[in-house]
PDB file of N, CA and C in Angstrom:
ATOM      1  N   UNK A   1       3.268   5.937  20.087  1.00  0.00           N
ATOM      2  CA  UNK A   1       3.071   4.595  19.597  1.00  0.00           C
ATOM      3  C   UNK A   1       4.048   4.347  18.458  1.00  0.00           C
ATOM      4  N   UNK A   2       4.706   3.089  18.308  1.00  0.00           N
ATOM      5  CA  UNK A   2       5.749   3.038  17.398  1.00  0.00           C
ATOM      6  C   UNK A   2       4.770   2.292  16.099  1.00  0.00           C
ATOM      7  N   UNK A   3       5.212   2.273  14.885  1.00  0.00           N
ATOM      8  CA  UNK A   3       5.004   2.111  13.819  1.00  0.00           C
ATOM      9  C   UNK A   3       5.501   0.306  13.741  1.00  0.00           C
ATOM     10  N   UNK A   4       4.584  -0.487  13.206  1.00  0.00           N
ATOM     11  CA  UNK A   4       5.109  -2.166  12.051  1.00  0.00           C
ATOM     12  C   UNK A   4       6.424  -1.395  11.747  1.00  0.00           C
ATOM     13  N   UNK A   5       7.599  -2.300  11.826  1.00  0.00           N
ATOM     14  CA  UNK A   5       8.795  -2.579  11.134  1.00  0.00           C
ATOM     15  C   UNK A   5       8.392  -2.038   9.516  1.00  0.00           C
ATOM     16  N   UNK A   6       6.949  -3.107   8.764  1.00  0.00           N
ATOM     17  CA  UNK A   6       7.015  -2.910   7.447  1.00  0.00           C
ATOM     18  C   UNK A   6       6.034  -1.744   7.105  1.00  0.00           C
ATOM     19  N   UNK A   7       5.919  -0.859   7.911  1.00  0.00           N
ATOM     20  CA  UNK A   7       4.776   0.389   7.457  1.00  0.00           C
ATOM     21  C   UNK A   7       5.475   1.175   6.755  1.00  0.00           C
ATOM     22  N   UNK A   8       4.825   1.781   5.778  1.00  0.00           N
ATOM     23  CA  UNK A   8       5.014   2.859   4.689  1.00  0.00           C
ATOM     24  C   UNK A   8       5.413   3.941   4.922  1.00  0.00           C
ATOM     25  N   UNK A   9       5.441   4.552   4.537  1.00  0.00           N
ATOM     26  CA  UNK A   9       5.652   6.517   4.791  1.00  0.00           C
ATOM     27  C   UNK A   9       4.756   7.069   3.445  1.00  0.00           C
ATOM     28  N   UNK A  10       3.973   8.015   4.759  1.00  0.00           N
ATOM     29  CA  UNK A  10       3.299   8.758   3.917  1.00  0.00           C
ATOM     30  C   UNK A  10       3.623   9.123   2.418  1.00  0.00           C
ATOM     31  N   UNK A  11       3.384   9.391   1.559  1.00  0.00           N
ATOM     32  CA  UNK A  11       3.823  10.351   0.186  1.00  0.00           C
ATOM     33  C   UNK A  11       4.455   9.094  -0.630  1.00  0.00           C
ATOM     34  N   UNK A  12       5.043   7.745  -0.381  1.00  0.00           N
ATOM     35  CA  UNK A  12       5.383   6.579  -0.980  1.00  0.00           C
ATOM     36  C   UNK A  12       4.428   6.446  -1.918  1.00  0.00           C
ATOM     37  N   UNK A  13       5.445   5.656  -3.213  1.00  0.00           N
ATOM     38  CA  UNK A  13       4.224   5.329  -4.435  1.00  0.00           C
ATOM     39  C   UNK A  13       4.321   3.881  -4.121  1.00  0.00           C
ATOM     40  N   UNK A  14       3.120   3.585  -4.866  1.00  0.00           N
ATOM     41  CA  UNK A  14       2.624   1.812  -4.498  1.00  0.00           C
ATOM     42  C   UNK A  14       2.865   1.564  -5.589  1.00  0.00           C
ATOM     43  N   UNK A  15       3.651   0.407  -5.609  1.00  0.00           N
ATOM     44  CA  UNK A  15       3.422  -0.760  -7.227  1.00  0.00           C
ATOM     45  C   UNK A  15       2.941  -2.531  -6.682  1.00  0.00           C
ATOM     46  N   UNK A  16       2.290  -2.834  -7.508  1.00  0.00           N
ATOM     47  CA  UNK A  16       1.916  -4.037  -7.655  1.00  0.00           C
ATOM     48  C   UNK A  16       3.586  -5.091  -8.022  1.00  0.00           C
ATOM     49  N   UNK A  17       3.327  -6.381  -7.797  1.00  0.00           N
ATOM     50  CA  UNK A  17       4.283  -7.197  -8.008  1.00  0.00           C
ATOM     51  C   UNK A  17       4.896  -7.157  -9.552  1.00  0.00           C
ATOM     52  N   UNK A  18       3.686  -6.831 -10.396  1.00  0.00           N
ATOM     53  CA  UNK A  18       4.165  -7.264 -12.067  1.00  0.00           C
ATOM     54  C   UNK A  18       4.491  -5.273 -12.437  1.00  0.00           C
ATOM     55  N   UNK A  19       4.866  -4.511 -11.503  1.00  0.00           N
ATOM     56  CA  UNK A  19       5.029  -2.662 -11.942  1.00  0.00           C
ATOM     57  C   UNK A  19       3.703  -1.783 -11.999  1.00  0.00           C
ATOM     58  N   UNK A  20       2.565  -2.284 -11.320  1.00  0.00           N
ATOM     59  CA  UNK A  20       1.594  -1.162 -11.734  1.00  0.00           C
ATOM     60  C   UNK A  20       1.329  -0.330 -10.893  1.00  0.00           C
ATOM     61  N   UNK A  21       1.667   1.049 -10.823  1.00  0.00           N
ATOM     62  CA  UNK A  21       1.625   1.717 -10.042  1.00  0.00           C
ATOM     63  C   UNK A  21      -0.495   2.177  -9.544  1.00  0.00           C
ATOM     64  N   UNK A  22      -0.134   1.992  -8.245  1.00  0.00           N
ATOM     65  CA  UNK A  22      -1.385   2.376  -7.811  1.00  0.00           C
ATOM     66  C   UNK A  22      -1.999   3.686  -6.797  1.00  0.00           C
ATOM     67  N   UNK A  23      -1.018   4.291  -6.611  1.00  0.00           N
ATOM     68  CA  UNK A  23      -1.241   5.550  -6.507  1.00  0.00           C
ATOM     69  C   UNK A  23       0.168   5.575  -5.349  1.00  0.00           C
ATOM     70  N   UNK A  24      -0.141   6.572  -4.171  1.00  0.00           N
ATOM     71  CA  UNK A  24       0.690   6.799  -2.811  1.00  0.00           C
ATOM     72  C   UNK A  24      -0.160   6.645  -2.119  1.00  0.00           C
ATOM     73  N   UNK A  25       0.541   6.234  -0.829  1.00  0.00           N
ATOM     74  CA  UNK A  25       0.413   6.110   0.553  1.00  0.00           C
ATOM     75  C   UNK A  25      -0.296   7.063   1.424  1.00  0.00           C
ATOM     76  N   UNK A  26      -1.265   7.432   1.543  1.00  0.00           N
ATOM     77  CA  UNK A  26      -1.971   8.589   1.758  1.00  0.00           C
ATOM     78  C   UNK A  26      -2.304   8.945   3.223  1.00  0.00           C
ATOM     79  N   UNK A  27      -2.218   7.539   4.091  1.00  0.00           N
ATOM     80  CA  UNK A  27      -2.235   7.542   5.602  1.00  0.00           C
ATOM     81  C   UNK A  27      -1.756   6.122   6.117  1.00  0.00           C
ATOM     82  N   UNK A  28      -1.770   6.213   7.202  1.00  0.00           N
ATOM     83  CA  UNK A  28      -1.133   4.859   8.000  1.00  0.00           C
ATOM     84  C   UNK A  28      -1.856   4.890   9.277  1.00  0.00           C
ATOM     85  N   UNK A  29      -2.201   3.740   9.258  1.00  0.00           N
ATOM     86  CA  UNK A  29      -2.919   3.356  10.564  1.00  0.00           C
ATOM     87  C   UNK A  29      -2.375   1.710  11.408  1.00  0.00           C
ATOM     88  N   UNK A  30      -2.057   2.065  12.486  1.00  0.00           N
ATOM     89  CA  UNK A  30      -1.544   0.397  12.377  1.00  0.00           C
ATOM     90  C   UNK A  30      -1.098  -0.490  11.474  1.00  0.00           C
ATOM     91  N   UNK A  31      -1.567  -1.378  11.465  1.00  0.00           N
ATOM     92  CA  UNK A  31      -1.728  -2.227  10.231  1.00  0.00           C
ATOM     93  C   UNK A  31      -1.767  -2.319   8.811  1.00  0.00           C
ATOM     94  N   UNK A  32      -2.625  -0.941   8.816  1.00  0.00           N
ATOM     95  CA  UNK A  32      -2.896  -0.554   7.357  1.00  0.00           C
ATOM     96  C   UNK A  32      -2.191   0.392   7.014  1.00  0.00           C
ATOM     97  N   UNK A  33      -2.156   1.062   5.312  1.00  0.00           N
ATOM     98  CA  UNK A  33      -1.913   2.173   5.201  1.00  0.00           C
ATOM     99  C   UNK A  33      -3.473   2.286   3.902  1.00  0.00           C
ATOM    100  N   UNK A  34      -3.708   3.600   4.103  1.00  0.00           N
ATOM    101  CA  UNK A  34      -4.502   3.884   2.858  1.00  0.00           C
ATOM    102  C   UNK A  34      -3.739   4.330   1.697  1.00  0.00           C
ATOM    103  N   UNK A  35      -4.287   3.854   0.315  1.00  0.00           N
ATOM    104  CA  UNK A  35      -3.692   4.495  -1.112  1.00  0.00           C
ATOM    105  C   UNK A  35      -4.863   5.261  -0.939  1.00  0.00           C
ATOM    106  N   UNK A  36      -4.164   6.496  -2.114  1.00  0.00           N
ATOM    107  CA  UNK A  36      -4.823   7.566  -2.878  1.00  0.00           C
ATOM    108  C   UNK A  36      -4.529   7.113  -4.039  1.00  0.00           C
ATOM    109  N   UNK A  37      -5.408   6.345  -4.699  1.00  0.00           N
ATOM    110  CA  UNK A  37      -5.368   6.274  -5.733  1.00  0.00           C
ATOM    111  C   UNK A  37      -6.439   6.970  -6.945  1.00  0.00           C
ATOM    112  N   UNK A  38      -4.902   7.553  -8.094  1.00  0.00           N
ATOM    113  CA  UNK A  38      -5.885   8.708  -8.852  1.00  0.00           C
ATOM    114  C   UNK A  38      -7.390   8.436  -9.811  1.00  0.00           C
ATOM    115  N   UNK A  39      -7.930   8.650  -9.748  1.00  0.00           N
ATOM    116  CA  UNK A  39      -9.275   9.256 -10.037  1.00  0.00           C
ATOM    117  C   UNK A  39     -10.027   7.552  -9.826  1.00  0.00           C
ATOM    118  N   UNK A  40      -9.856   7.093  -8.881  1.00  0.00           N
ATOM    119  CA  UNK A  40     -10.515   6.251  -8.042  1.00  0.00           C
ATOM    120  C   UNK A  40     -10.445   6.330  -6.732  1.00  0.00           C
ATOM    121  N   UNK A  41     -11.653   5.341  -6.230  1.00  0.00           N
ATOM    122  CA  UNK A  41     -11.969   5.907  -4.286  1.00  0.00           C
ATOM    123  C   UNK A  41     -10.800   5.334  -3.865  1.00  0.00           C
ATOM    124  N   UNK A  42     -10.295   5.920  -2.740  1.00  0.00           N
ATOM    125  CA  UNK A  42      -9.301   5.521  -2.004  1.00  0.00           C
ATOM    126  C   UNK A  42      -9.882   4.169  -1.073  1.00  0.00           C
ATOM    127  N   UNK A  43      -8.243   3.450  -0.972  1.00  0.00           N
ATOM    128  CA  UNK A  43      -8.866   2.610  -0.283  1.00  0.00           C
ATOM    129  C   UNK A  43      -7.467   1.686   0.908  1.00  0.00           C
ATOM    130  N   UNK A  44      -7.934   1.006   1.796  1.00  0.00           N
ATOM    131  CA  UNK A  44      -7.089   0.419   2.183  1.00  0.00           C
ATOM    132  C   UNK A  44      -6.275  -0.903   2.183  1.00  0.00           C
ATOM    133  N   UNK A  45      -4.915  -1.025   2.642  1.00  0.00           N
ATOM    134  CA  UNK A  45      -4.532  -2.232   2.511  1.00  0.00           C
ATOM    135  C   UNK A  45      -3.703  -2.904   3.247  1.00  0.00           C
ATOM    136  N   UNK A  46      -3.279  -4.103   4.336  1.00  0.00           N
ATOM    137  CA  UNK A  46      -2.696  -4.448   5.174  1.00  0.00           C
ATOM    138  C   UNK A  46      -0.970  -4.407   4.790  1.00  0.00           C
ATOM    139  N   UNK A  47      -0.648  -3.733   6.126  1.00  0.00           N
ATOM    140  CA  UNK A  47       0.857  -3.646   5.480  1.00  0.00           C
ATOM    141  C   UNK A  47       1.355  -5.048   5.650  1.00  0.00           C
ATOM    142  N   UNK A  48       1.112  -6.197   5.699  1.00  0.00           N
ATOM    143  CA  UNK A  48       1.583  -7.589   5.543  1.00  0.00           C
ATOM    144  C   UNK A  48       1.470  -7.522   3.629  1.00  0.00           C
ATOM    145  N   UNK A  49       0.876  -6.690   3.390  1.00  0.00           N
ATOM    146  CA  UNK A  49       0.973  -7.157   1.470  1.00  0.00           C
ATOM    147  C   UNK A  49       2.560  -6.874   1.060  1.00  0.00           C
ATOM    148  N   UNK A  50       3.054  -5.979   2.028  1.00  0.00           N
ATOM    149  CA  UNK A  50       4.512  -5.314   1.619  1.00  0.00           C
ATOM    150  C   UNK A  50       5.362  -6.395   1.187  1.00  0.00           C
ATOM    151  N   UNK A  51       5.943  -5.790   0.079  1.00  0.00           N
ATOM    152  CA  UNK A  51       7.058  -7.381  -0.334  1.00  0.00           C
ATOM    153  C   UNK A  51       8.406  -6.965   0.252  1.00  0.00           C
ATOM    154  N   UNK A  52       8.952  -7.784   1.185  1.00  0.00           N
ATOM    155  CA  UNK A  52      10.395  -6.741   1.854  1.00  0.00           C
ATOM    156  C   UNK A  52      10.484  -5.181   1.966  1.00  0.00           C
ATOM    157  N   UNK A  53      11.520  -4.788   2.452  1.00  0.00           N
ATOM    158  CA  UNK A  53      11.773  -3.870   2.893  1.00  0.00           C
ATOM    159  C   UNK A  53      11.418  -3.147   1.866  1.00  0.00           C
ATOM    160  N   UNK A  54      11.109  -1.084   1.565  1.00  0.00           N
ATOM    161  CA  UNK A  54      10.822  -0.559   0.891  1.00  0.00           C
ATOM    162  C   UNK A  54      11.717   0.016   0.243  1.00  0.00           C
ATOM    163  N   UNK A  55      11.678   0.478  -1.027  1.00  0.00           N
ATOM    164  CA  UNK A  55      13.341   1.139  -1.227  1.00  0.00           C
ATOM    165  C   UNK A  55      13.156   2.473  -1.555  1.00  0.00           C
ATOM    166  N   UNK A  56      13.768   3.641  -0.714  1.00  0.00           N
ATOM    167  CA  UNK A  56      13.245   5.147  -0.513  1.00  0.00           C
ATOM    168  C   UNK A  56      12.203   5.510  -0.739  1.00  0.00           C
ATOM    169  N   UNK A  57      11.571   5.712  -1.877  1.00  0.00           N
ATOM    170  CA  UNK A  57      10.035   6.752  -1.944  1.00  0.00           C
ATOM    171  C   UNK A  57       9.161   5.149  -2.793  1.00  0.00           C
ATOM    172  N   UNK A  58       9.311   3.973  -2.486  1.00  0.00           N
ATOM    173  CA  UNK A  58       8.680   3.002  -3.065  1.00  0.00           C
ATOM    174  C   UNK A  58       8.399   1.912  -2.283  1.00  0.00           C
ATOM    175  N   UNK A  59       7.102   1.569  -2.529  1.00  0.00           N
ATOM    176  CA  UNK A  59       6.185   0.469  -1.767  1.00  0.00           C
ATOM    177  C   UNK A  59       5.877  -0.670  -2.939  1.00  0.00           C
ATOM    178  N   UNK A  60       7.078  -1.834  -2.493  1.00  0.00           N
ATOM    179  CA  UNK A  60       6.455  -3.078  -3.819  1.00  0.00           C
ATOM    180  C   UNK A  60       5.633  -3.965  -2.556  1.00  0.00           C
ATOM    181  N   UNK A  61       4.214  -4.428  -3.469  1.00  0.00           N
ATOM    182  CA  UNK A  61       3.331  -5.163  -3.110  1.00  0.00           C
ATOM    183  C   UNK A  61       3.864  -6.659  -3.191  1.00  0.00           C
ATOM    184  N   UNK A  62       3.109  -7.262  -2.067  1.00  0.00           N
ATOM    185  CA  UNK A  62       3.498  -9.116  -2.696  1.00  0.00           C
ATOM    186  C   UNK A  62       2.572  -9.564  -4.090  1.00  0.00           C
ATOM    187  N   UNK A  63       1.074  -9.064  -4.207  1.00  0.00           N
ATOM    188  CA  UNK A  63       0.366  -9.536  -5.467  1.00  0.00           C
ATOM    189  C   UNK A  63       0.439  -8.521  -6.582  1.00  0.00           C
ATOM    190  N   UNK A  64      -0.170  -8.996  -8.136  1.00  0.00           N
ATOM    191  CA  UNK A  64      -0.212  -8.649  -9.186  1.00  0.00           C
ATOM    192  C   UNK A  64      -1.664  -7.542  -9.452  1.00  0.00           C
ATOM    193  N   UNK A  65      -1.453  -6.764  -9.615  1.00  0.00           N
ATOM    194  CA  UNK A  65      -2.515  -5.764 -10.019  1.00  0.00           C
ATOM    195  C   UNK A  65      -3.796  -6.532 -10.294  1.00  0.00           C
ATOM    196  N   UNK A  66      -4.303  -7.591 -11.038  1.00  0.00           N
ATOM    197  CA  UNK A  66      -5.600  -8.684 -11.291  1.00  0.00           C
ATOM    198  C   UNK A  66      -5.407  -8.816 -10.223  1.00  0.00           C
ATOM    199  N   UNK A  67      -5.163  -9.142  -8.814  1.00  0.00           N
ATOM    200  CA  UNK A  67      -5.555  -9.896  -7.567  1.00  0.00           C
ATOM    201  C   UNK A  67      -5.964  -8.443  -6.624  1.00  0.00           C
ATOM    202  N   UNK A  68      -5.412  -7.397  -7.200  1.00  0.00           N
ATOM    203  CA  UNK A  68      -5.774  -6.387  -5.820  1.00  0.00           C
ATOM    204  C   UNK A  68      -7.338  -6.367  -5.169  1.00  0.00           C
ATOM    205  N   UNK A  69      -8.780  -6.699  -5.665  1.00  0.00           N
ATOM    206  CA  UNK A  69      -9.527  -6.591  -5.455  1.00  0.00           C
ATOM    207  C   UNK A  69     -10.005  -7.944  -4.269  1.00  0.00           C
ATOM    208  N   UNK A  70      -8.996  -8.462  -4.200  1.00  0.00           N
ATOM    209  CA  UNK A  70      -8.557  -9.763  -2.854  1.00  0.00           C
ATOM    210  C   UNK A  70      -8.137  -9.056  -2.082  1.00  0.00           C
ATOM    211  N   UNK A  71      -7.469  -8.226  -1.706  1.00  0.00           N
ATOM    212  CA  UNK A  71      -6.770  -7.739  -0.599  1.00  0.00           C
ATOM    213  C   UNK A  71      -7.130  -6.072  -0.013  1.00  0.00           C
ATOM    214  N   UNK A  72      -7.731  -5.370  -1.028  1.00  0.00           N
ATOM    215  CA  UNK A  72      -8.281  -4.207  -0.512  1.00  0.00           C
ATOM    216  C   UNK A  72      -9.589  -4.193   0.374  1.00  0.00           C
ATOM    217  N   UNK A  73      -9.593  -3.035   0.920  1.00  0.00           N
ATOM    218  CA  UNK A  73     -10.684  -2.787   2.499  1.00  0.00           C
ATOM    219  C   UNK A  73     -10.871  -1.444   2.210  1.00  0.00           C
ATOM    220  N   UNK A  74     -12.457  -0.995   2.072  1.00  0.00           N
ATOM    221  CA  UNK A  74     -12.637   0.467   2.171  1.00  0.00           C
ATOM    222  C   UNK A  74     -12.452   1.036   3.673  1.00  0.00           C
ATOM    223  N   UNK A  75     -12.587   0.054   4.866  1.00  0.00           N
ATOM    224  CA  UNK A  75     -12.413   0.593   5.918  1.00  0.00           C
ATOM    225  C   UNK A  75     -11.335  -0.461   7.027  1.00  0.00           C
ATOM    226  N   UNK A  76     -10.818   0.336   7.801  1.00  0.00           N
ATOM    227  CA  UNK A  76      -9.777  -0.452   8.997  1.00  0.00           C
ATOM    228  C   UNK A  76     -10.505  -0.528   9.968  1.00  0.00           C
TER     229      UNK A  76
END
């Protein structure tokens, strides 16, 4: 099965639009990928949040760290 154009790679760090890092990329599922984010529950998020292409070991989000609780999913 081939991978979204905009899916992640495993071990990628996540930042929010305004720099806040929210952990790495911990799995990929279709659509989604899950963060591991540190010493909070992991959780998921649609790879449509991706803001353009990724640049090597980095995942920029389209929203601001205050909005993530709009767009996260504990389950796919």
């Amino acid at each position: 099965m081939s991978m979204p154009a905009n899916s992640p790679s495993v071990g990628c760090d996540v930042y929010t639009a305004d720099g806040s890092k929210l952990g790495i990329v911990k799995e990929v599922q279709g659509m989604y990928f899950k963060v591991d984010a540190p010493m909070k529950p992991d959780y998921w998020l649609a790879s449509e949040c991706i803001r353009g292409a990724g640049m090597g070991n980095r995942v920029d989000l389209s929203f601001e760290k205050d909005d993530l609780s709009r767009f996260k999913r504990d389950t796919v």
